[in-house]
C-alpha atoms as a PDB file:
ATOM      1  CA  UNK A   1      21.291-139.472 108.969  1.00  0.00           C
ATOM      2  CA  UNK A   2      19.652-140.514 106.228  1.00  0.00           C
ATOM      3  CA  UNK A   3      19.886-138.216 102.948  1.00  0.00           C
ATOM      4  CA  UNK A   4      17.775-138.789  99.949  1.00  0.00           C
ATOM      5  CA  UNK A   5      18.339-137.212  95.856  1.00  0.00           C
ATOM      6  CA  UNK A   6      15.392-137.901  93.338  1.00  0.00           C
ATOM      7  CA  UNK A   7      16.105-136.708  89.874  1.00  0.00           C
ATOM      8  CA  UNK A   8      13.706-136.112  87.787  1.00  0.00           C
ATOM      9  CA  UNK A   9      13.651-135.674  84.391  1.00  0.00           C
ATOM     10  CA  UNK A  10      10.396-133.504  82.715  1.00  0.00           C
ATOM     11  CA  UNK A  11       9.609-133.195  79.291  1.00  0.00           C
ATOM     12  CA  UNK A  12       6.538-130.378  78.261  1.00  0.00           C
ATOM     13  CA  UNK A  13       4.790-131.340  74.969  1.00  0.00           C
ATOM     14  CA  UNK A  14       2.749-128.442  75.294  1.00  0.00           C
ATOM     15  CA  UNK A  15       5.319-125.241  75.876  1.00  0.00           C
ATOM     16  CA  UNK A  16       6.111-122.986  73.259  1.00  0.00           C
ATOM     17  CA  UNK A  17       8.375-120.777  75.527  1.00  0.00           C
ATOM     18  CA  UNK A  18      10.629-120.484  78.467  1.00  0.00           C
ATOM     19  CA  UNK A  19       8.178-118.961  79.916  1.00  0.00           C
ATOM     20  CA  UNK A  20       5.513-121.965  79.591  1.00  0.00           C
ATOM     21  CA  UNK A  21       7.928-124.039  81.375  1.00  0.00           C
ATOM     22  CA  UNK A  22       8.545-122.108  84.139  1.00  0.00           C
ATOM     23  CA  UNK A  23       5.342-121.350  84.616  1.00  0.00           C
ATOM     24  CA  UNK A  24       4.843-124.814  85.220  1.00  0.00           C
ATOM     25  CA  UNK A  25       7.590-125.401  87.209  1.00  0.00           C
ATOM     26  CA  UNK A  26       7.021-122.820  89.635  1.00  0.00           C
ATOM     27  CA  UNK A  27       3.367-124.353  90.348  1.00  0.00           C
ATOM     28  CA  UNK A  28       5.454-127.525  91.164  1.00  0.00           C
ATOM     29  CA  UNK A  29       7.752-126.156  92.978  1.00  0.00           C
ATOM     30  CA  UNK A  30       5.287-124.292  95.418  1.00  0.00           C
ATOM     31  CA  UNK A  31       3.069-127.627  95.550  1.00  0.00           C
ATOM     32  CA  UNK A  32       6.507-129.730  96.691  1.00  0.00           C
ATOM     33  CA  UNK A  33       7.667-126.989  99.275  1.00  0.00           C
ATOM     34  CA  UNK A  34       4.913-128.728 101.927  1.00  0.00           C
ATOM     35  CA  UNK A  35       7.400-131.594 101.837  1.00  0.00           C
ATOM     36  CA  UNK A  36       9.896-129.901 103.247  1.00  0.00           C
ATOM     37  CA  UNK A  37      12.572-130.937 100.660  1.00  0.00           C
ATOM     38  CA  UNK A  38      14.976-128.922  98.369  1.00  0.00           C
ATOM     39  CA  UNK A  39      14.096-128.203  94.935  1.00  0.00           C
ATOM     40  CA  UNK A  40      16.440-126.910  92.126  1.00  0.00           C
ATOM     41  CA  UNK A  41      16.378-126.930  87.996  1.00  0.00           C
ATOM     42  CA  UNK A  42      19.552-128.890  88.076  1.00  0.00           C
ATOM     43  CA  UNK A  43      19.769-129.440  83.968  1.00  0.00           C
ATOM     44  CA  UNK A  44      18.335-128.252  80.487  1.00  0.00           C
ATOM     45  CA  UNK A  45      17.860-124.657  82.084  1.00  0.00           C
ATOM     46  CA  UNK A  46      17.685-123.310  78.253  1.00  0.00           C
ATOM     47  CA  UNK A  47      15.363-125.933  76.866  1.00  0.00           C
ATOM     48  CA  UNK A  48      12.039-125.120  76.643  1.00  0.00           C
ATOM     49  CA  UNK A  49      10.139-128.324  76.484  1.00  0.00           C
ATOM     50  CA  UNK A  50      12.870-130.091  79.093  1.00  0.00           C
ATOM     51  CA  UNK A  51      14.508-130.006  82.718  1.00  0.00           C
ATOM     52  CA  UNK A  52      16.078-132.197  85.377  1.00  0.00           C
ATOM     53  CA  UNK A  53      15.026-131.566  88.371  1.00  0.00           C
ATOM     54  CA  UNK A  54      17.207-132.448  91.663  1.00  0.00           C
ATOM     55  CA  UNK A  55      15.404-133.101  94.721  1.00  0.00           C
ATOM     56  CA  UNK A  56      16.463-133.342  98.117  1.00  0.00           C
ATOM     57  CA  UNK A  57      15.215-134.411 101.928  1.00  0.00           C
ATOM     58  CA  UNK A  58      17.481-135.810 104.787  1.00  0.00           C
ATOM     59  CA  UNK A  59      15.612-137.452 107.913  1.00  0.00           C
ATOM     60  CA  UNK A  60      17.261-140.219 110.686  1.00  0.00           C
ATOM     61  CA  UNK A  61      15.029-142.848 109.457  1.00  0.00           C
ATOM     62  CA  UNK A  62      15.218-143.928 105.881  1.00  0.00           C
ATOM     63  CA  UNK A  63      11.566-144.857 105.496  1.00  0.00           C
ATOM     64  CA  UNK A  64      10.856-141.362 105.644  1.00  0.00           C
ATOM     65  CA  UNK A  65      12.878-140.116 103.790  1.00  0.00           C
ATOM     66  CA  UNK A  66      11.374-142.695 100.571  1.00  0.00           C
ATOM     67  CA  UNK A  67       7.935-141.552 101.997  1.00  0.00           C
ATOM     68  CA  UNK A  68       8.480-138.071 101.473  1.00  0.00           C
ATOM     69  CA  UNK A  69      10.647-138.542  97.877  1.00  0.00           C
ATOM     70  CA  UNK A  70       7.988-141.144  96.872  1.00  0.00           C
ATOM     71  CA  UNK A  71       4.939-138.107  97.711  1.00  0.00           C
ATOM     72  CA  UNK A  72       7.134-135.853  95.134  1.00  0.00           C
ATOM     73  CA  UNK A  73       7.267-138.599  92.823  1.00  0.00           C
ATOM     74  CA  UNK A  74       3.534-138.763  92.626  1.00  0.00           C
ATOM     75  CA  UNK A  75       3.078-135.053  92.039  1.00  0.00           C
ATOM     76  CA  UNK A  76       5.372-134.996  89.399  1.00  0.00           C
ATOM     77  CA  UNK A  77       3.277-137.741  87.548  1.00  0.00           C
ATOM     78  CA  UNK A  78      -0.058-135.581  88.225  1.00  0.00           C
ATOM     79  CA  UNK A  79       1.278-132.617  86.265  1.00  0.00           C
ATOM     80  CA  UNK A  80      -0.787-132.403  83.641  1.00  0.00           C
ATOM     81  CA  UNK A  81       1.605-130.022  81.665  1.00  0.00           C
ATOM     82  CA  UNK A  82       4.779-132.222  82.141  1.00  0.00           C
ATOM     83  CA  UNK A  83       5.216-136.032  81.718  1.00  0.00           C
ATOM     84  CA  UNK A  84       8.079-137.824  83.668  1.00  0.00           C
ATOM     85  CA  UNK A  85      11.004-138.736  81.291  1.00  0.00           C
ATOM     86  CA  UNK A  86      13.327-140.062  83.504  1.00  0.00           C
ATOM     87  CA  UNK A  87      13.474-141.045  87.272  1.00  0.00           C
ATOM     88  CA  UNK A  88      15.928-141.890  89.597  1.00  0.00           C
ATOM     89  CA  UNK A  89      16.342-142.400  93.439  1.00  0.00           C
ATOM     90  CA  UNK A  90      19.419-142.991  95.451  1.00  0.00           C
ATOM     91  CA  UNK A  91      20.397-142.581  99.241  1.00  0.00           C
ATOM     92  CA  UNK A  92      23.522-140.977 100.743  1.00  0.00           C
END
């Protein structure tokens, strides 16, 4: 078994509130769930224009498993709200 952990780190030029980020991040959230993965707000909860982002998806073959973290990846670099800060990718 095969378990892969993107973290990602978001920054939101544009918020002016909690609430403007998590707006945001819930859209992202929903869009990711078709992955089947795990999502959590792993850092910068009380930062409004920041957050780290843990990601999660196990499969037996590891090709899959950088498929699916790789589709994730992508949508995190279409938000138009957000821009990717930080990135990183390892296998357990």
């Amino acid at each position: 078994m095969v378990v892969g952990v993107l973290t990602l780190d978001l920054f939101f030029p544009h918020a002016r509130s909690l609430k403007d980020k998590r707006r945001v991040l819930h859209g992202f959230k929903d869009r990711v769930r078709r992955y089947n993965v795990a999502l959590a707000e792993t850092g910068f909860q009380d930062k409004w224009q920041r957050s780290r982002l843990g990601v999660v998806t196990l499969n037996s073959q590891q090709a899959v498993v950088e498929e699916v973290l790789a589709r994730v990846l992508a949508d995190a670099h279409g938000l138009p709200e957000a821009e990717v800060s930080g990135e990183e990718i390892r296998f357990v």
